[in-house]
Protein backbone atom coordinates (compact mmCIF):
# COMPACT_ATOMS: atom_id res chain seq x y z
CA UNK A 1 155.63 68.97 194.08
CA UNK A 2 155.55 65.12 194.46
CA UNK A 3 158.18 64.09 197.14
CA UNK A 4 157.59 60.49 195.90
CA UNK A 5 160.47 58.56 194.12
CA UNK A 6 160.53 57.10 190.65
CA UNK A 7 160.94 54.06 189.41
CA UNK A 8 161.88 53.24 185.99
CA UNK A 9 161.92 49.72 184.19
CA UNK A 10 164.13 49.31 181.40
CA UNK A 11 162.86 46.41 179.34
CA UNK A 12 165.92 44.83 177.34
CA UNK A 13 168.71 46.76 178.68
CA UNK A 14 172.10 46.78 177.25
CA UNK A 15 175.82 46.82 178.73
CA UNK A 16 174.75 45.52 182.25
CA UNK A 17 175.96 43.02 183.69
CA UNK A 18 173.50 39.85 183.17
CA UNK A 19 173.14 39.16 187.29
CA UNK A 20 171.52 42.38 187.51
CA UNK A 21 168.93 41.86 184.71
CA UNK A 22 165.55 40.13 185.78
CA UNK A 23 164.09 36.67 184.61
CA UNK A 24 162.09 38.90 182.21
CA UNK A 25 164.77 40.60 180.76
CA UNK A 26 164.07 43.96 182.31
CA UNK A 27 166.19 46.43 184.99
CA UNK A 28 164.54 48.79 187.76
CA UNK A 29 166.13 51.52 188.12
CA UNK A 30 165.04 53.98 191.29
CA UNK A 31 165.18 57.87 191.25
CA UNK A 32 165.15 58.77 194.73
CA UNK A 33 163.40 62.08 196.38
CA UNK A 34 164.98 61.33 199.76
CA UNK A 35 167.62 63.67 200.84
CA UNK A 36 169.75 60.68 202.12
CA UNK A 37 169.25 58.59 199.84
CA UNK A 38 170.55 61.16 197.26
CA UNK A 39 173.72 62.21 199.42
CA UNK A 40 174.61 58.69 199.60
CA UNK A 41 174.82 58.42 196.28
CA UNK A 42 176.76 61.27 195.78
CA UNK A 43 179.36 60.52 198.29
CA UNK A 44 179.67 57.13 196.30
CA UNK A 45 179.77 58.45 193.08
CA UNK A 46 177.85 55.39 191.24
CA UNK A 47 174.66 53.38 191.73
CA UNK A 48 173.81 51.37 194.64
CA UNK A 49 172.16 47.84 193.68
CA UNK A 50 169.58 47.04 196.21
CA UNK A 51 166.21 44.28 197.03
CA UNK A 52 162.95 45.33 196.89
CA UNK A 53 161.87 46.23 200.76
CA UNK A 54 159.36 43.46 199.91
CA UNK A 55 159.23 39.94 198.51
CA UNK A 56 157.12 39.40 195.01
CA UNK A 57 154.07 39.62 195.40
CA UNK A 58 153.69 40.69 198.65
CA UNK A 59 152.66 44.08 199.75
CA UNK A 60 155.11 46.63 200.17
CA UNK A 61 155.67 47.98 203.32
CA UNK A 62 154.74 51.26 204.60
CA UNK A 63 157.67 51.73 207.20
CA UNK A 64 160.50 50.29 208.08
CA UNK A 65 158.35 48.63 210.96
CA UNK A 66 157.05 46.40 208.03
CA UNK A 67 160.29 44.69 206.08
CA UNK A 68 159.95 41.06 206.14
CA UNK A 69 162.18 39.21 208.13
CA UNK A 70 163.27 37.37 205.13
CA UNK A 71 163.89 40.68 203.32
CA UNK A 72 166.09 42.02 206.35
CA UNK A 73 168.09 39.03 207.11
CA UNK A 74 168.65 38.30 203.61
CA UNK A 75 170.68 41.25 203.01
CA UNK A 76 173.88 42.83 204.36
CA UNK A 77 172.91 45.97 206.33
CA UNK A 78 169.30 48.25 206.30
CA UNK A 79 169.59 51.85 207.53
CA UNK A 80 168.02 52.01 210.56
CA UNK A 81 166.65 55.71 209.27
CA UNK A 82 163.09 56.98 209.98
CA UNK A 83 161.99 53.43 211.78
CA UNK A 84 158.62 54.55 212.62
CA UNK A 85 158.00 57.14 209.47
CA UNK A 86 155.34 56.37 207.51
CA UNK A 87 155.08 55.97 203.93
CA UNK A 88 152.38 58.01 202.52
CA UNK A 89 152.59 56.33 199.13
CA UNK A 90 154.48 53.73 197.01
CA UNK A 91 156.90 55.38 193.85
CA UNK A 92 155.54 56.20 190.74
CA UNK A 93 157.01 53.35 188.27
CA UNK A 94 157.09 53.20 184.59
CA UNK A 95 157.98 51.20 181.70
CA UNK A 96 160.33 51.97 178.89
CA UNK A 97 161.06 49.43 175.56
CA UNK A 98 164.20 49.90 173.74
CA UNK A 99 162.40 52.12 170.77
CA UNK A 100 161.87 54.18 173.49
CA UNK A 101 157.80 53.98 174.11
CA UNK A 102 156.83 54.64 177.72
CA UNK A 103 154.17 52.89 179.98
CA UNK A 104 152.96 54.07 182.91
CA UNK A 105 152.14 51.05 185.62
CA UNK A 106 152.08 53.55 188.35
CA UNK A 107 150.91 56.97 189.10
């Protein structure tokens, strides 16, 4: 079974708010495989908006050890979970127009 999350971008999505939409009119949504990540949500009972762990275009990180600066002072608070647990690999992301066609970017 892949333990790695998902990551799904809606392209043109409707009834969200327009600060949460991206200069190319797309949303990401994550699906998360951690077990904390997954009870958090729970306990909250809604999403949780969130940055990426890494600035465009740069490489994401593959452990905590490896957020930016920028990225971790730029934002209010960064579970200090599983510091020194390394990433094995980045999610899976796909695509997904408003007819409904999907495109996988990711594996």
């Amino acid at each position: 079974q892949d333990e790695r999350p998902t990551t799904v971008i809606l392209d043109a999505p409707r009834g969200i708010a327009s600060n949460m939409i991206a200069d190319d009119n797309s949303l990401a949504v994550r699906i998360p495989k951690d077990s904390f990540c997954n009870e958090l949500l729970t306990v909250f009972g809604f999403p949780i908006i969130a940055t990426s762990a890494n600035t465009s275009g740069h490489p994401s990180p593959n452990s905590y050890l490896q957020i930016e600066e920028l990225i971790l002072g730029g934002v209010d608070y960064v579970v200090p979970l599983k510091k020194a647990v390394k990433m094995n690999q980045p999610s899976r992301i796909g695509k997904v127009t408003p007819e409904g066609f999907v495109t996988v970017i990711r594996e």
